[in-house]
Structure formats: structure tokens, C-alpha cells
PDB file of N, CA and C in Angstrom:
ATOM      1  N   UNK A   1     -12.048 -22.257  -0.992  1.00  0.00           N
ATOM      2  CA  UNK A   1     -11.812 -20.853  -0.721  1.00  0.00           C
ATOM      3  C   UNK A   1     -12.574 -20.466   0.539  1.00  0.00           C
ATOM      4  N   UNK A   2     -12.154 -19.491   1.286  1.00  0.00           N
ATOM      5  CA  UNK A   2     -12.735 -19.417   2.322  1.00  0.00           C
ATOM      6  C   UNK A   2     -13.168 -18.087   2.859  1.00  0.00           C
ATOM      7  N   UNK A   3     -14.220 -17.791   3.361  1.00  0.00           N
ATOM      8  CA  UNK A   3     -14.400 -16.187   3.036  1.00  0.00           C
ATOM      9  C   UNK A   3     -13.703 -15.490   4.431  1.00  0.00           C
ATOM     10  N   UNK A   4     -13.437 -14.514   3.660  1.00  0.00           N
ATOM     11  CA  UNK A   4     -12.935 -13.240   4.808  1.00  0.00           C
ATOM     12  C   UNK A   4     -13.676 -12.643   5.547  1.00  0.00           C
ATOM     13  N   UNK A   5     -13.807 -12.381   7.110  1.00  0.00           N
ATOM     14  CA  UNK A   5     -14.608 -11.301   7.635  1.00  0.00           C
ATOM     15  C   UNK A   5     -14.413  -9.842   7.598  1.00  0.00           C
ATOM     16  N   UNK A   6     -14.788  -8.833   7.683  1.00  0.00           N
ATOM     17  CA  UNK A   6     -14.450  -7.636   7.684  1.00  0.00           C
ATOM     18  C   UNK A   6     -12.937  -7.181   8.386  1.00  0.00           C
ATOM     19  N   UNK A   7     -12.512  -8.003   8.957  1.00  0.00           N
ATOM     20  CA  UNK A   7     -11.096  -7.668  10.329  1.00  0.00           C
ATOM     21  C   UNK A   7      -9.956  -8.327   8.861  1.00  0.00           C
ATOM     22  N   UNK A   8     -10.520  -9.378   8.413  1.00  0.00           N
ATOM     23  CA  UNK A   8      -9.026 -10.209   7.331  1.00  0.00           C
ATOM     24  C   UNK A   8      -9.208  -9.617   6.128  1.00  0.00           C
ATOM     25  N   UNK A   9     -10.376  -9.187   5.896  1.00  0.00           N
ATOM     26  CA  UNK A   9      -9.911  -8.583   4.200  1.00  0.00           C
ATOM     27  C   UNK A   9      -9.706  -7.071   4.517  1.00  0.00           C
ATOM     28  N   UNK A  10     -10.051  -6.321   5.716  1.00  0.00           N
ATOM     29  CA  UNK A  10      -9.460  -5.174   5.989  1.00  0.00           C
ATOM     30  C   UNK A  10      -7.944  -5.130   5.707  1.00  0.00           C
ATOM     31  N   UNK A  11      -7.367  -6.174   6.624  1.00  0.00           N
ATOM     32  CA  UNK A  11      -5.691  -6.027   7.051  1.00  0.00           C
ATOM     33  C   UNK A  11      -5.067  -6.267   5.726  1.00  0.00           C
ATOM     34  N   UNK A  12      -6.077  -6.626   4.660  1.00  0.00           N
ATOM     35  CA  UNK A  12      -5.416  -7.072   3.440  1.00  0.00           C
ATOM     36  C   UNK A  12      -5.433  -5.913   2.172  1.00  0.00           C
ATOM     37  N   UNK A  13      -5.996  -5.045   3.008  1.00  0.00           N
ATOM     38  CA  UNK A  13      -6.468  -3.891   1.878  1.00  0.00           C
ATOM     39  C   UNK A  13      -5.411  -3.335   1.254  1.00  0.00           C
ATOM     40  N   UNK A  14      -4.523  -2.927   1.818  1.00  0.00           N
ATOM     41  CA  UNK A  14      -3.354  -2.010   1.386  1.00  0.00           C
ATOM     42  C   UNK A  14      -3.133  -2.945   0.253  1.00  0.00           C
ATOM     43  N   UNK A  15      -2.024  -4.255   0.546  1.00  0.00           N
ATOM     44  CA  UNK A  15      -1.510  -5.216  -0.287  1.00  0.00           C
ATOM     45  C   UNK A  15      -2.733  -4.992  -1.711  1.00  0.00           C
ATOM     46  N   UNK A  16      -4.156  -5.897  -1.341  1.00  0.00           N
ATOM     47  CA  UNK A  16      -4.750  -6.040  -2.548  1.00  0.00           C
ATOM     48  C   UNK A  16      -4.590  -4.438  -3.392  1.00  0.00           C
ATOM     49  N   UNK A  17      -4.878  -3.678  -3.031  1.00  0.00           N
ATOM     50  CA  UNK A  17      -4.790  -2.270  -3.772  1.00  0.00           C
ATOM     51  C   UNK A  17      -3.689  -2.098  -4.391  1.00  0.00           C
ATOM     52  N   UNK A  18      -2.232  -2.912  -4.443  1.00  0.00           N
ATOM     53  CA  UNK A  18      -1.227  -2.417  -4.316  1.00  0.00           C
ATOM     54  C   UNK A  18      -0.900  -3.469  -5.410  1.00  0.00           C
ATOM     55  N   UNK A  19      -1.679  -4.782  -5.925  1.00  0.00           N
ATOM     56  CA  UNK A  19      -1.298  -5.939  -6.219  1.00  0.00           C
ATOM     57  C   UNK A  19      -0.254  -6.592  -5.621  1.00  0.00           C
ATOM     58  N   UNK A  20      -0.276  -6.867  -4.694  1.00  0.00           N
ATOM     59  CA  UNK A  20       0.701  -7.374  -3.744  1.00  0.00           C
ATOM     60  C   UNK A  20       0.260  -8.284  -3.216  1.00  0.00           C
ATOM     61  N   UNK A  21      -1.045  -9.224  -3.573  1.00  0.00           N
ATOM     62  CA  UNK A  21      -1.360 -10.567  -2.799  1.00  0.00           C
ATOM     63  C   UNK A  21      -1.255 -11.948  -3.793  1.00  0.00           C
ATOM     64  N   UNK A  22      -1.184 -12.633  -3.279  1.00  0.00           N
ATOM     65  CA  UNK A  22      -1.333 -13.975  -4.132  1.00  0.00           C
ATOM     66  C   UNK A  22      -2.787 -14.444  -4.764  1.00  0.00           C
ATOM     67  N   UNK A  23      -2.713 -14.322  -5.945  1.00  0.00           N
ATOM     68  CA  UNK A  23      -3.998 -14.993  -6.817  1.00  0.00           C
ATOM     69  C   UNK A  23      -5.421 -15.274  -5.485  1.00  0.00           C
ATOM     70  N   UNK A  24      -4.990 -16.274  -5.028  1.00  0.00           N
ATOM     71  CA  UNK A  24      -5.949 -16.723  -4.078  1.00  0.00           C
ATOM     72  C   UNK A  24      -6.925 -15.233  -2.900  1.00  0.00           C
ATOM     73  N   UNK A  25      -5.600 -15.017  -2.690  1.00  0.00           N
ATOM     74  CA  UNK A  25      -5.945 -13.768  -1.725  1.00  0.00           C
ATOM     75  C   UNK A  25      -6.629 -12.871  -2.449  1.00  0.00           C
ATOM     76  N   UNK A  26      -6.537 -12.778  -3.327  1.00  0.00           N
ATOM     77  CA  UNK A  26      -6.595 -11.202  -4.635  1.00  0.00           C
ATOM     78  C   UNK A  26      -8.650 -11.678  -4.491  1.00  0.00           C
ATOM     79  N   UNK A  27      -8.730 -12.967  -4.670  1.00  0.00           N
ATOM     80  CA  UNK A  27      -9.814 -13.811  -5.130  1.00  0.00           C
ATOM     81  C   UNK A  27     -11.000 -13.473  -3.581  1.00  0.00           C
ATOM     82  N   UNK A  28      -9.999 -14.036  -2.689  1.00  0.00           N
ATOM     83  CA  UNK A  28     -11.093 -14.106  -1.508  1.00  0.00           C
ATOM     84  C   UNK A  28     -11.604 -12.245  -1.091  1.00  0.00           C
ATOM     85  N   UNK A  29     -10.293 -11.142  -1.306  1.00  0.00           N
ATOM     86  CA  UNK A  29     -10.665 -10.199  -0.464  1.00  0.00           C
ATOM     87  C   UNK A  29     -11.579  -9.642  -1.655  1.00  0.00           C
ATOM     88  N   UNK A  30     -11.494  -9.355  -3.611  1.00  0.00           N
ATOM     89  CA  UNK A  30     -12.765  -9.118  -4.170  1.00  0.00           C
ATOM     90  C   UNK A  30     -14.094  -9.707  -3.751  1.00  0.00           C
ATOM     91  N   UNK A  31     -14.411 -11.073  -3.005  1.00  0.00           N
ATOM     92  CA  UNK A  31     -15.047 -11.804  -2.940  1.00  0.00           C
ATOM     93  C   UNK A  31     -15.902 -10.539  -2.187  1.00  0.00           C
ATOM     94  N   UNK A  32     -15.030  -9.969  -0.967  1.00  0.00           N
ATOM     95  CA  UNK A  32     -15.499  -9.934   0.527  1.00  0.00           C
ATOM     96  C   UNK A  32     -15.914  -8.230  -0.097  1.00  0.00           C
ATOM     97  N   UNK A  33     -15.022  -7.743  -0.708  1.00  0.00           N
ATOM     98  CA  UNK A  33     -16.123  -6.151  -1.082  1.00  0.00           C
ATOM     99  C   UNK A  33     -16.895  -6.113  -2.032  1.00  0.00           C
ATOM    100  N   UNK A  34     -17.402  -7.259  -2.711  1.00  0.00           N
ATOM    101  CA  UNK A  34     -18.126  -7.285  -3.833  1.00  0.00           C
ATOM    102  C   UNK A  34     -19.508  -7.255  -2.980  1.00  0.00           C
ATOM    103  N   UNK A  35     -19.635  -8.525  -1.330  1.00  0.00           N
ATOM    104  CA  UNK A  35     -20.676  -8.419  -0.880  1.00  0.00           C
ATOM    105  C   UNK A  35     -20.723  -7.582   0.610  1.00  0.00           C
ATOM    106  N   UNK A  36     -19.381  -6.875   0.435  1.00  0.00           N
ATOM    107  CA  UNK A  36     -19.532  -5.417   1.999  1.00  0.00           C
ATOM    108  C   UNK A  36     -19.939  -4.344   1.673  1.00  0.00           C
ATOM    109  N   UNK A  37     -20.859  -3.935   1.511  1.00  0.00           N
ATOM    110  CA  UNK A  37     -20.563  -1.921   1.681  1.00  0.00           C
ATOM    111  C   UNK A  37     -19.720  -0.880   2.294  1.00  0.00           C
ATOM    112  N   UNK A  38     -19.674  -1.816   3.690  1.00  0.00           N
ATOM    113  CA  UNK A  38     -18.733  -1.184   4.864  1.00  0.00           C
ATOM    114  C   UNK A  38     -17.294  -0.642   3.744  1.00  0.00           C
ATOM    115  N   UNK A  39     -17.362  -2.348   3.736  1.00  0.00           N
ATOM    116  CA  UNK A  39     -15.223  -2.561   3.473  1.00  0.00           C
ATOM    117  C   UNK A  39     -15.571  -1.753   1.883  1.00  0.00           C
ATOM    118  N   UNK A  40     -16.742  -1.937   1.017  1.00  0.00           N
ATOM    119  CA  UNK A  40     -16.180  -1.645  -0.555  1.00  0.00           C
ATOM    120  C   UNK A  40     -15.958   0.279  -0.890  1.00  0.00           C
ATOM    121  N   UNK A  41     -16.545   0.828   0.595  1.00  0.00           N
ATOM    122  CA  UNK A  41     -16.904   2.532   0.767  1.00  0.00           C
ATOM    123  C   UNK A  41     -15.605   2.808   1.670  1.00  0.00           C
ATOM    124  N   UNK A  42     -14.925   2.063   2.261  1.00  0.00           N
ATOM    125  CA  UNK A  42     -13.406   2.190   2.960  1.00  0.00           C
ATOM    126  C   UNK A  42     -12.278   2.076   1.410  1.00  0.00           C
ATOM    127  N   UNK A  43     -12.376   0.592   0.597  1.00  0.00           N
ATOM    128  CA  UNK A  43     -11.398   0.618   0.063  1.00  0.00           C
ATOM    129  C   UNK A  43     -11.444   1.845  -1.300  1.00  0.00           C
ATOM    130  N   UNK A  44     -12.806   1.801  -1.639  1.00  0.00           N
ATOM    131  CA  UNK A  44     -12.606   3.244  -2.038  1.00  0.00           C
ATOM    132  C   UNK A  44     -11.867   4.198  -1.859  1.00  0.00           C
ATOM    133  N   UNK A  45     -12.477   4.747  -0.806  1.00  0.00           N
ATOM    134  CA  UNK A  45     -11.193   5.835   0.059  1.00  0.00           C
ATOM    135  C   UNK A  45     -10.316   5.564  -0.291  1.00  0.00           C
ATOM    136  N   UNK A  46      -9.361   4.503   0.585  1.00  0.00           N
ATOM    137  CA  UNK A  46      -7.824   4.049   0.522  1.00  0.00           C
ATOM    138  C   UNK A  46      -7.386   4.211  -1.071  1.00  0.00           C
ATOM    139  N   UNK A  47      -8.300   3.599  -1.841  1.00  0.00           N
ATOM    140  CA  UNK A  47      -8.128   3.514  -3.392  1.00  0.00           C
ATOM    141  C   UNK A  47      -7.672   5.300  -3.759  1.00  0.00           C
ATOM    142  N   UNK A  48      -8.171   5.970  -3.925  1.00  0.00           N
ATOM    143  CA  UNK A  48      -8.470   7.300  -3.739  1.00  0.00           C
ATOM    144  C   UNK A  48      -7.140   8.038  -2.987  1.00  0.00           C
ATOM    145  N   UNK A  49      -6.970   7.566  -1.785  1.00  0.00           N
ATOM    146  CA  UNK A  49      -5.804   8.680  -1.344  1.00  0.00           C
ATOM    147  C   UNK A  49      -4.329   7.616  -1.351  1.00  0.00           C
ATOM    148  N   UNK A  50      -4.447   6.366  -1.973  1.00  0.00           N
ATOM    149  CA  UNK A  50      -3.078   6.187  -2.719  1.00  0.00           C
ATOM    150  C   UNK A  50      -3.065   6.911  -3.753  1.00  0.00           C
ATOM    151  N   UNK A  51      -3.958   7.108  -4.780  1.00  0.00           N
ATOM    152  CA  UNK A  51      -3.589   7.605  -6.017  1.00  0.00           C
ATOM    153  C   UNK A  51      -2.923   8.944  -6.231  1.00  0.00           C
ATOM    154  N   UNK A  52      -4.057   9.883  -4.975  1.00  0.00           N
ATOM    155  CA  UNK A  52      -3.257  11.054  -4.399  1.00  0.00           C
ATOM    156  C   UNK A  52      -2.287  11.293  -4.475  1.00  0.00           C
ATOM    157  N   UNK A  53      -1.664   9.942  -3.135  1.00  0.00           N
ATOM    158  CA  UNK A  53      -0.137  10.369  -2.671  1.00  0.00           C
ATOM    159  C   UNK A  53       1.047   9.400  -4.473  1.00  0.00           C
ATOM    160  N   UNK A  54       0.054   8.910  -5.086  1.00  0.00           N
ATOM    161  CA  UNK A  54       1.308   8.332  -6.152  1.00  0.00           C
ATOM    162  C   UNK A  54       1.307   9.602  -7.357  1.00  0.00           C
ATOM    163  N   UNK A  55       0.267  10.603  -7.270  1.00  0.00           N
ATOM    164  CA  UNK A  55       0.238  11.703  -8.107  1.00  0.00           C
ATOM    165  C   UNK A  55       0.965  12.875  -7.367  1.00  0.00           C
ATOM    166  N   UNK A  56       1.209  12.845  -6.234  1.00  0.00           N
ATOM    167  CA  UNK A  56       1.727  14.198  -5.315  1.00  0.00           C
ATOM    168  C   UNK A  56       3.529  13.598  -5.645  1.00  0.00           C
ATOM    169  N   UNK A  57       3.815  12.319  -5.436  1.00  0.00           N
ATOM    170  CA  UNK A  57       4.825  11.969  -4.471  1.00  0.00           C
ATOM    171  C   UNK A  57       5.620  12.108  -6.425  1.00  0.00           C
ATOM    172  N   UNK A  58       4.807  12.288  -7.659  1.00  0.00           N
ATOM    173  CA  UNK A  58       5.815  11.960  -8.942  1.00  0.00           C
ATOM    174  C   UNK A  58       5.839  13.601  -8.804  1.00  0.00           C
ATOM    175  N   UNK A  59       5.254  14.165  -8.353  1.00  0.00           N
ATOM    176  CA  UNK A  59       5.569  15.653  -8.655  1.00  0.00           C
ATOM    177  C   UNK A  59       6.852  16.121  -7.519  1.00  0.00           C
ATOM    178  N   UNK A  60       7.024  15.778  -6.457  1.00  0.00           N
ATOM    179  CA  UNK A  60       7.370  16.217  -5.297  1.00  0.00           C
ATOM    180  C   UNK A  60       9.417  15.842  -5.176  1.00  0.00           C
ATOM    181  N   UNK A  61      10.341  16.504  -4.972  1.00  0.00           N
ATOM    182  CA  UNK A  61      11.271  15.533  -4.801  1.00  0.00           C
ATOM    183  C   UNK A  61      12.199  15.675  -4.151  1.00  0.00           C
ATOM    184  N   UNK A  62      12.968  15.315  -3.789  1.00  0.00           N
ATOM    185  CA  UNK A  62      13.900  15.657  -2.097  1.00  0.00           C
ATOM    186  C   UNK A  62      14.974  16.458  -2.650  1.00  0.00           C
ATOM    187  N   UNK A  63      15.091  17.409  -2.024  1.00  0.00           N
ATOM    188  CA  UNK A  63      16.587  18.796  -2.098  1.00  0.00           C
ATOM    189  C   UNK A  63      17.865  17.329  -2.015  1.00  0.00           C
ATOM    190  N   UNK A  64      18.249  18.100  -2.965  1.00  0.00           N
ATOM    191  CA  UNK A  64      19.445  17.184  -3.733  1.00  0.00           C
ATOM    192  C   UNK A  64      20.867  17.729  -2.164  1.00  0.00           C
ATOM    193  N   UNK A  65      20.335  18.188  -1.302  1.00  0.00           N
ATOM    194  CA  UNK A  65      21.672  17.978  -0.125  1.00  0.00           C
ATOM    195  C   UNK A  65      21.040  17.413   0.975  1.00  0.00           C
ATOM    196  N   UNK A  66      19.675  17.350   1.026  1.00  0.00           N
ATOM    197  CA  UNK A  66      18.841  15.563   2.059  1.00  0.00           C
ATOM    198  C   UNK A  66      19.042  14.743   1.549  1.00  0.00           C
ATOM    199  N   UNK A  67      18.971  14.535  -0.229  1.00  0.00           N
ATOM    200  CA  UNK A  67      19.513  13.244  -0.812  1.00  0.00           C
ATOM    201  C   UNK A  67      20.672  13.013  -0.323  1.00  0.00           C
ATOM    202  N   UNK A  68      21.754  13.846  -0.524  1.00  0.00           N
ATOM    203  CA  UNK A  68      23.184  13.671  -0.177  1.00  0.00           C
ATOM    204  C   UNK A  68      23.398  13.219   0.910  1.00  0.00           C
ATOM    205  N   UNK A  69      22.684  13.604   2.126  1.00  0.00           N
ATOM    206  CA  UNK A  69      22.873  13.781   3.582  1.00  0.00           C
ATOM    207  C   UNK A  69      22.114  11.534   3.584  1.00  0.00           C
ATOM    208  N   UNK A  70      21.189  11.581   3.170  1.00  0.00           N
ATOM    209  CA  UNK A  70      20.441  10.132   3.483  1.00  0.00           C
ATOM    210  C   UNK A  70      21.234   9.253   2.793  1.00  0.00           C
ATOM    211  N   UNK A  71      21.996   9.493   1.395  1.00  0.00           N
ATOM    212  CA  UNK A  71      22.399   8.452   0.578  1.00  0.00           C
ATOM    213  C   UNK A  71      24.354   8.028   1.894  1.00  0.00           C
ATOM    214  N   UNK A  72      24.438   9.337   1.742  1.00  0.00           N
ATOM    215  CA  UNK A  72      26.013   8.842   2.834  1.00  0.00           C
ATOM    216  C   UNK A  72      25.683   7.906   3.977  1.00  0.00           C
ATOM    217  N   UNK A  73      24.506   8.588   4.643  1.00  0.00           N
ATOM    218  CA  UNK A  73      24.499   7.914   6.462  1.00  0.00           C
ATOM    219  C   UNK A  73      23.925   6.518   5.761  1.00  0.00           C
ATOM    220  N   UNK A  74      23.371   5.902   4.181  1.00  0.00           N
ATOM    221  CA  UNK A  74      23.087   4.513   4.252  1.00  0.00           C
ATOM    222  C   UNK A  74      24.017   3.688   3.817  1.00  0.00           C
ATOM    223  N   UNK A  75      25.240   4.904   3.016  1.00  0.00           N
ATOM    224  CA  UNK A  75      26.258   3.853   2.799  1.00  0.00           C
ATOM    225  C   UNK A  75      27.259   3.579   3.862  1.00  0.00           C
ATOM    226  N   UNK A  76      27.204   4.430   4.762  1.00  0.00           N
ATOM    227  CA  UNK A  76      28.059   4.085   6.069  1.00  0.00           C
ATOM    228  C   UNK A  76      27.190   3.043   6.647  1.00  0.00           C
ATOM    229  N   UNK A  77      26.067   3.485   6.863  1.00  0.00           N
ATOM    230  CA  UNK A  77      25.408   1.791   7.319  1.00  0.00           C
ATOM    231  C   UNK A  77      25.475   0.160   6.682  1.00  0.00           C
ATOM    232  N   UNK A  78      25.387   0.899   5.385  1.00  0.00           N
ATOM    233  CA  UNK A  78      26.007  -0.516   4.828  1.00  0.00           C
ATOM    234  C   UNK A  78      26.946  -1.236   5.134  1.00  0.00           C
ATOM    235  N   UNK A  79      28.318  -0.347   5.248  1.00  0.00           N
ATOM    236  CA  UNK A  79      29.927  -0.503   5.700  1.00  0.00           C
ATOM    237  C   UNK A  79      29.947  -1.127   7.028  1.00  0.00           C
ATOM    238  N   UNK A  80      28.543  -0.898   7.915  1.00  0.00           N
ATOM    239  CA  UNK A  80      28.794  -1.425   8.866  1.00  0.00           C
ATOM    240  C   UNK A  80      29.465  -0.330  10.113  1.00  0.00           C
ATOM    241  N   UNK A  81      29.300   0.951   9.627  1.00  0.00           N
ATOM    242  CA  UNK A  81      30.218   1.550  10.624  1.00  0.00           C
ATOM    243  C   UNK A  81      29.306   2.572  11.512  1.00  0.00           C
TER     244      UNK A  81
END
């Protein structure tokens, strides 16, 4: 295993927060905020204002004629036209 510097387990933050890395990865970037302050007082944060936006975004929901308007222009894109 190989440790991360502050620049590789940064770029990995989103993913790990998100469970989106592979076992290994999941392994090295806990490794790297277990012994950062920097990175473990950042992913905090990040930790923190995903939860925000996943508590804002279940309350929040698009006017049913932007739905209409986005769902057409992607099925014409689909079509290819």
C-alpha cells in the first residue's frame, strides 16, 4: 500500500465521501486523514456541505415545464437530431 500525499488523497475526496473508490483506495485515503489535520478539517467540511446539498436537493424540485422543456431537448438528442 502506498501512502498518499496531501495533492492524491485531496483529488480523491469527493469519490471517497461518496463511496465511489475501490477497497484499496477507500484504505490508502482513511490512511492519509487519520494522520492529516489539514486534509481530516477539509474533508469534514466537504463531508458537511454534501449532506447539505443531499438534504436541500430531496426537498427542492424542478417546475414540471423545465422538466418538460429538458426531458424533450434529451430525447431529441438521443434521436440524434
Amino acid at each position: 500500500m502506498s501512502r498518499l500525499d496531501c495533492d492524491q488523497a485531496l483529488a480523491h475526496l469527493q469519490d471517497y465521501l461518496k463511496n465511489e473508490l475501490t477497497p484499496q483506495l477507500v484504505v490508502e485515503v482513511r490512511v492519509h486523514l487519520e494522520h492529516c489535520r489539514d486534509c481530516t478539517g477539509y474533508a469534514r467540511f466537504e463531508q458537511s456541505f454534501l449532506l447539505m446539498i443531499e438534504n436541500r436537493a430531496g426537498r427542492e424540485t424542478c417546475p414540471g415545464e423545465l422538466r418538460a422543456r429538458i426531458l424533450a431537448a434529451l430525447q431529441q438528442e438521443a434521436r440524434g437530431s
